[in-house]
N, C-alpha and C. Protein backbone atom coordinates (compact mmCIF):
# COMPACT_ATOMS: atom_id res chain seq x y z
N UNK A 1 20.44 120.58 39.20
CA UNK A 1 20.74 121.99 39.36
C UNK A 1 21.45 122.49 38.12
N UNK A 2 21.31 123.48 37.47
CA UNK A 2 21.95 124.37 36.58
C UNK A 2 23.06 125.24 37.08
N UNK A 3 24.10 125.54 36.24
CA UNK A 3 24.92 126.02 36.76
C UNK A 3 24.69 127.44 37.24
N UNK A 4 23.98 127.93 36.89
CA UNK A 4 23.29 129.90 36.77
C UNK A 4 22.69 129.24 38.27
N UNK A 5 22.11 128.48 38.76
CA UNK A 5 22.09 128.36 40.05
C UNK A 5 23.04 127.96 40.94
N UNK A 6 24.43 127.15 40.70
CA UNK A 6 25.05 127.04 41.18
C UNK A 6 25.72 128.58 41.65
N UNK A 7 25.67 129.53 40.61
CA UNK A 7 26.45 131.08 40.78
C UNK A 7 25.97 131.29 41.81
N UNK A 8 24.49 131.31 41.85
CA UNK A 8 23.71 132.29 42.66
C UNK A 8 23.53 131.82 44.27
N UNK A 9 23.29 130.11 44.16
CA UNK A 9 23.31 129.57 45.87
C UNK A 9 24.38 130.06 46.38
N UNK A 10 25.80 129.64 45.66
CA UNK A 10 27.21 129.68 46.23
C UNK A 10 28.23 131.03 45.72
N UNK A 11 27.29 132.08 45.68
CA UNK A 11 27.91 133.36 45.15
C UNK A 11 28.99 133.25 44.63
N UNK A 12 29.40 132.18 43.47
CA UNK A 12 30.37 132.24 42.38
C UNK A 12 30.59 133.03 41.55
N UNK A 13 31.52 133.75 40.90
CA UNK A 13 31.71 134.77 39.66
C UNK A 13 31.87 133.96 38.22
N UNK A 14 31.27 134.45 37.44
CA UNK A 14 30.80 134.20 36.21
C UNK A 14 32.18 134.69 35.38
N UNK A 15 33.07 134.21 35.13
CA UNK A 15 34.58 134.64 34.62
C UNK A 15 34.16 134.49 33.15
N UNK A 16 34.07 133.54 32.32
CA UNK A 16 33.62 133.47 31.25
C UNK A 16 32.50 132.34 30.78
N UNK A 17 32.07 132.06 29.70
CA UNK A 17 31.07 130.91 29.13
C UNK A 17 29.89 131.41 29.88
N UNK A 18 29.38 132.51 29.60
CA UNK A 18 27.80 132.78 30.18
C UNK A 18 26.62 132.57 29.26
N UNK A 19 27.68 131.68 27.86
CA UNK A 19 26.53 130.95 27.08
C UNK A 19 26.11 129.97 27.36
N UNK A 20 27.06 129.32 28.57
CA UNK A 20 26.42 127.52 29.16
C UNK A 20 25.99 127.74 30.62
N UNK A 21 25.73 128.60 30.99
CA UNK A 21 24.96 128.63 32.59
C UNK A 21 23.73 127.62 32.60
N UNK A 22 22.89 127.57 31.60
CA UNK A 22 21.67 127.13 31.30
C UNK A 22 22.22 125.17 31.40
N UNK A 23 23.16 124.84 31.23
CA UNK A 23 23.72 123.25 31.27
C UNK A 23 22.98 123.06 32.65
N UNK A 24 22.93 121.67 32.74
CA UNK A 24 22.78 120.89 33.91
C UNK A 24 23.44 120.48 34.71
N UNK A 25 24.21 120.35 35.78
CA UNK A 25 24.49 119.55 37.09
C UNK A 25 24.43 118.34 37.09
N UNK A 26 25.37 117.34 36.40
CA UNK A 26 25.34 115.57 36.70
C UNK A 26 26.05 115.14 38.02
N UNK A 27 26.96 116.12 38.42
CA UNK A 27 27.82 115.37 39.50
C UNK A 27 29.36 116.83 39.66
N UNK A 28 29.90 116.26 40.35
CA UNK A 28 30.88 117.10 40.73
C UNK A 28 32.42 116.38 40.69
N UNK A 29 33.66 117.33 40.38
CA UNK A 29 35.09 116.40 40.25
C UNK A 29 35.84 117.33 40.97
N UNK A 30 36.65 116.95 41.97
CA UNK A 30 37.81 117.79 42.10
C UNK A 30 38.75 117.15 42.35
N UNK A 31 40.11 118.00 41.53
CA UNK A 31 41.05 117.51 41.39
C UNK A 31 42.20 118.87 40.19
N UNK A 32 43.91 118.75 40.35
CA UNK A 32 44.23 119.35 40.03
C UNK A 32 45.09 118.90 38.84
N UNK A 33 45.18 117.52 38.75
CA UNK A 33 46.38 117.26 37.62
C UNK A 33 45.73 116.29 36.43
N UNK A 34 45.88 116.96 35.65
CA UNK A 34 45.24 117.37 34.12
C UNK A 34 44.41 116.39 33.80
N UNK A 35 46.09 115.29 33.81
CA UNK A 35 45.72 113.49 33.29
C UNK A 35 44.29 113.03 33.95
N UNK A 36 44.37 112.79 35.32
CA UNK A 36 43.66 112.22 36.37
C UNK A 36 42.49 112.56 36.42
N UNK A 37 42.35 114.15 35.76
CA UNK A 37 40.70 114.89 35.85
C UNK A 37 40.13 113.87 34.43
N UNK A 38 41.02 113.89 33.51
CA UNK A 38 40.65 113.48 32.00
C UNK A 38 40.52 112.05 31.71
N UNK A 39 40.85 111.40 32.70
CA UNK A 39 40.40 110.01 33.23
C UNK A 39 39.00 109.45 33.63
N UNK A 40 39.10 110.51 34.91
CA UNK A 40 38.04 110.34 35.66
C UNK A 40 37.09 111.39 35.80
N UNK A 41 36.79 112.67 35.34
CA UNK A 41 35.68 113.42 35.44
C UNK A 41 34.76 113.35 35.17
N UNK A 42 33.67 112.97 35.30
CA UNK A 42 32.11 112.29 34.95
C UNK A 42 31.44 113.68 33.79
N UNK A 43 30.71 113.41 32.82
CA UNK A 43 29.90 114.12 31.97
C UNK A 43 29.44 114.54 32.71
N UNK A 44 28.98 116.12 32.19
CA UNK A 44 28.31 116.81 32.97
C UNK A 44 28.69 117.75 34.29
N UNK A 45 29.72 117.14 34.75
CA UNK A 45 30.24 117.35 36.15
C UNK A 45 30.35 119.02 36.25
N UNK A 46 30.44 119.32 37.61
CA UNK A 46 31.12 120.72 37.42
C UNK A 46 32.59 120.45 38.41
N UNK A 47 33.82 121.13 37.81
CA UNK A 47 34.64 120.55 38.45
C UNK A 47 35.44 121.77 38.84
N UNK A 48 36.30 121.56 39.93
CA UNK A 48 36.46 122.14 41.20
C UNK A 48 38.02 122.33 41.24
N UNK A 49 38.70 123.26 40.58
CA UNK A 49 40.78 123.29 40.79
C UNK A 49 41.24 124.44 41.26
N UNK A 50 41.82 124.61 41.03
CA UNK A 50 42.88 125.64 41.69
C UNK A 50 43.77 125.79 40.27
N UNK A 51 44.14 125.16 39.05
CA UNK A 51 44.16 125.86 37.83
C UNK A 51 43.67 126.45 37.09
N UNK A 52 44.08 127.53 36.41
CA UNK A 52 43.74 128.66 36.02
C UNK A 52 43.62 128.94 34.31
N UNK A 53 45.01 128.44 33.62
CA UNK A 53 45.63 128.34 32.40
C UNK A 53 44.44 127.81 31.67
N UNK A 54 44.62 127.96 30.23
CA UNK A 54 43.65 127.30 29.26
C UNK A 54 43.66 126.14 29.28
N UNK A 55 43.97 125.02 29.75
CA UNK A 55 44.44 123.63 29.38
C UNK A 55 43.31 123.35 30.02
N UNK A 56 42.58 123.87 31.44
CA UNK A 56 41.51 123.25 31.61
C UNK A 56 40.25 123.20 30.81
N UNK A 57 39.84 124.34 29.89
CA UNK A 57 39.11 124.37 29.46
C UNK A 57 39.04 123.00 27.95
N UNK A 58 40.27 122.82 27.91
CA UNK A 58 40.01 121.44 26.67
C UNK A 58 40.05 120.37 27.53
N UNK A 59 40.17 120.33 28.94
CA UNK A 59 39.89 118.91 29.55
C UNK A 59 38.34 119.23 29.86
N UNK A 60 37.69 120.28 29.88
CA UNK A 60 36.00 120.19 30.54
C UNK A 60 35.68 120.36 28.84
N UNK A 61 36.16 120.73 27.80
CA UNK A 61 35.38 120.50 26.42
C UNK A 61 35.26 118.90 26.00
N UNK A 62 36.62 118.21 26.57
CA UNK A 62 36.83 116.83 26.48
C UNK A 62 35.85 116.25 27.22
N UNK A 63 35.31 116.24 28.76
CA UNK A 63 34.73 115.38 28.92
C UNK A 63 33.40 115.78 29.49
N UNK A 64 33.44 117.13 28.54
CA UNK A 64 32.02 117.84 28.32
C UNK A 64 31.33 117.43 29.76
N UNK A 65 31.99 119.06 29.86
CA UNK A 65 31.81 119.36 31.57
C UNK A 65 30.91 120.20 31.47
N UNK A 66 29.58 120.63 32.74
CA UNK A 66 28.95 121.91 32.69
C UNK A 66 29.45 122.88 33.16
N UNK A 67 30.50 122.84 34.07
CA UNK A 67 31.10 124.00 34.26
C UNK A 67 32.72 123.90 35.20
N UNK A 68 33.49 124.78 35.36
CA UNK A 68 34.86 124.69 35.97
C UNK A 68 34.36 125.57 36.52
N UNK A 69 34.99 125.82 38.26
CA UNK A 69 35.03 126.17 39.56
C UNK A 69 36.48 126.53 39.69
N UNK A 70 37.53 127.76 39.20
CA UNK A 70 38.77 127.75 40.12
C UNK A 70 38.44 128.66 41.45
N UNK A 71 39.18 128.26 42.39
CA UNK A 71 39.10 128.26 44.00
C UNK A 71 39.91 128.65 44.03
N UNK A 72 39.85 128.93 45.31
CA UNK A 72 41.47 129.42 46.36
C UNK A 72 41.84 131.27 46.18
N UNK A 73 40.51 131.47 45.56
CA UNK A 73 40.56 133.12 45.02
C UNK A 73 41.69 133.26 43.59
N UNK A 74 41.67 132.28 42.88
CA UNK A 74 42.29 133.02 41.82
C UNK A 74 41.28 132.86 40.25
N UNK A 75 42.23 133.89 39.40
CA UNK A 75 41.59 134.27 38.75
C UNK A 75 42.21 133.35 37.17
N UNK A 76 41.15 133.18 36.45
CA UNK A 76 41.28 132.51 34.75
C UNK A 76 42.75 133.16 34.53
N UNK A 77 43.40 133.07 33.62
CA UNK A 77 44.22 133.82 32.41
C UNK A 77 43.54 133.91 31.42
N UNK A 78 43.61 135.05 30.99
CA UNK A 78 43.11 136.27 29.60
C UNK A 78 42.81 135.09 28.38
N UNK A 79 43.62 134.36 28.43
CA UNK A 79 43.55 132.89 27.09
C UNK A 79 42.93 131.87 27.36
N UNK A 80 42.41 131.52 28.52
CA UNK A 80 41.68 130.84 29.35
C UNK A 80 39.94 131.52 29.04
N UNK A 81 40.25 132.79 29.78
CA UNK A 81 38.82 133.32 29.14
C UNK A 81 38.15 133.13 27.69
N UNK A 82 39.26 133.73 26.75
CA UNK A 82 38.84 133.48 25.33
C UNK A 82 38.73 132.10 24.98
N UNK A 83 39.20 131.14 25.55
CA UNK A 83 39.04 129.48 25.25
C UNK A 83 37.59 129.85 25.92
N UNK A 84 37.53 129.29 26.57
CA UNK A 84 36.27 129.06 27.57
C UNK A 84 34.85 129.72 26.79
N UNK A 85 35.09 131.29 26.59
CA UNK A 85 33.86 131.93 25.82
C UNK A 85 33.75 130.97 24.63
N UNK A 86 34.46 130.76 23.71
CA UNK A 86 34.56 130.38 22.42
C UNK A 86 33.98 128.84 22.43
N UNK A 87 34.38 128.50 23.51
CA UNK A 87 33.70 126.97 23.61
C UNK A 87 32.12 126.88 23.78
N UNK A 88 32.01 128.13 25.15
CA UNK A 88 31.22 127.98 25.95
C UNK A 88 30.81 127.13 27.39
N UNK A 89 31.95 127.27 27.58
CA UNK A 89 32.17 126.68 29.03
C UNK A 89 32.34 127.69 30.31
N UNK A 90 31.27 127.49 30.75
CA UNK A 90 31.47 128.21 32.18
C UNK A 90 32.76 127.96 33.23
N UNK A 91 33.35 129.05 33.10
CA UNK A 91 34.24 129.57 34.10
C UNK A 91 33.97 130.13 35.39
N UNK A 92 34.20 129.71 36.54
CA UNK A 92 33.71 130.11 37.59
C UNK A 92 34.42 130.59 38.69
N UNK A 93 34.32 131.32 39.77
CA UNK A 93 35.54 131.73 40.59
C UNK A 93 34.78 131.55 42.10
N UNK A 94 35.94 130.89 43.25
CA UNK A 94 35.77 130.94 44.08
C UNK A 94 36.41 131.29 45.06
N UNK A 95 36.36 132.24 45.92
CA UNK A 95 37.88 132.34 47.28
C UNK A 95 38.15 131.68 48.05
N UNK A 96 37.04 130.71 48.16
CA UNK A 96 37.63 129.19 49.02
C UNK A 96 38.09 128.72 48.69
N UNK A 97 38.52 127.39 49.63
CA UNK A 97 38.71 126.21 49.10
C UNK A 97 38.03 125.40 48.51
N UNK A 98 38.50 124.39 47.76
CA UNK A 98 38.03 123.31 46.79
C UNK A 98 37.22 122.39 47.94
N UNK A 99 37.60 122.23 48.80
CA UNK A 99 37.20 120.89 50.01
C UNK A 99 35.88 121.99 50.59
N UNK A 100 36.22 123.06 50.81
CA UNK A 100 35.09 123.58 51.85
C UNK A 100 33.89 124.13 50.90
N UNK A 101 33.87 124.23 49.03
CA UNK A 101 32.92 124.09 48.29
C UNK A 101 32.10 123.02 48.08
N UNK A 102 32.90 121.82 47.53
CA UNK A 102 32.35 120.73 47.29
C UNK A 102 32.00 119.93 48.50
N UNK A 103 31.91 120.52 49.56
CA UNK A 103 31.05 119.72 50.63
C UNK A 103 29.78 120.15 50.56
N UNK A 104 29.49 121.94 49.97
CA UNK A 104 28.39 122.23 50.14
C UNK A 104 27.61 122.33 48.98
N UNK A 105 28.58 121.57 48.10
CA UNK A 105 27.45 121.34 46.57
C UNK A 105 26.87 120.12 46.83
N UNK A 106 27.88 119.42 47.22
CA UNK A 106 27.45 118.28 47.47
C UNK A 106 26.39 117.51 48.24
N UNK A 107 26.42 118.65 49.43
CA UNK A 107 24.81 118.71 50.22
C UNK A 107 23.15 119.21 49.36
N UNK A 108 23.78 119.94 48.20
CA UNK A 108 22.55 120.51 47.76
C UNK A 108 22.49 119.60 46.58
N UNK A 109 23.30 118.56 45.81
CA UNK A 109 22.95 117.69 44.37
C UNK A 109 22.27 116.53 45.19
């Protein structure tokens, strides 16, 4: 699955990086503390937090992620956006939860 389909099955908002929608879908990560994602987040992944700040976007450039998912209804920070465009990493928004998304990506990978 591509992420431009991930938007569209799971009516996600497109916050920034609408130059990498076109990436692929290897797998999925969720998780909120920095270290632990940058450990263990699989290539490719699209991954699933509840942080917002720029710091995620150099852990999904690090382990060259297709896309970040923040949940829980909140929104990027303004420096977050401009990281993210500049990289090209899809930024994504969700008002759920992290647990009640990734059950239903997880049904469709």
């Amino acid at each position: 699955m591509k992420v431009k389909e991930l938007v569209e099955k799971f009516g996600l908002k497109v916050a920034a990086g609408q130059t990498g929608l076109d990436k692929e879908i290897k797998g999925g990560y969720c998780g909120d503390l920095l270290s632990e994602v940058m450990g263990n987040a699989g290539v490719g992944c699209v991954w699933l937090t509840v942080q917002a700040h720029q710091n995620i976007v150099a852990v999904a450039v690090l382990r060259e992620m297709a896309a970040i998912v923040i949940t829980g209804g909140s929104t990027p920070a303004p420096e977050t956006v401009d990281k993210a465009n500049a990289e090209g990493i899809p930024v994504l928004t969700y008002p759920g939860s992290s647990f009640e998304l990734s059950g239903r990506i997880y049904a469709e990978l």
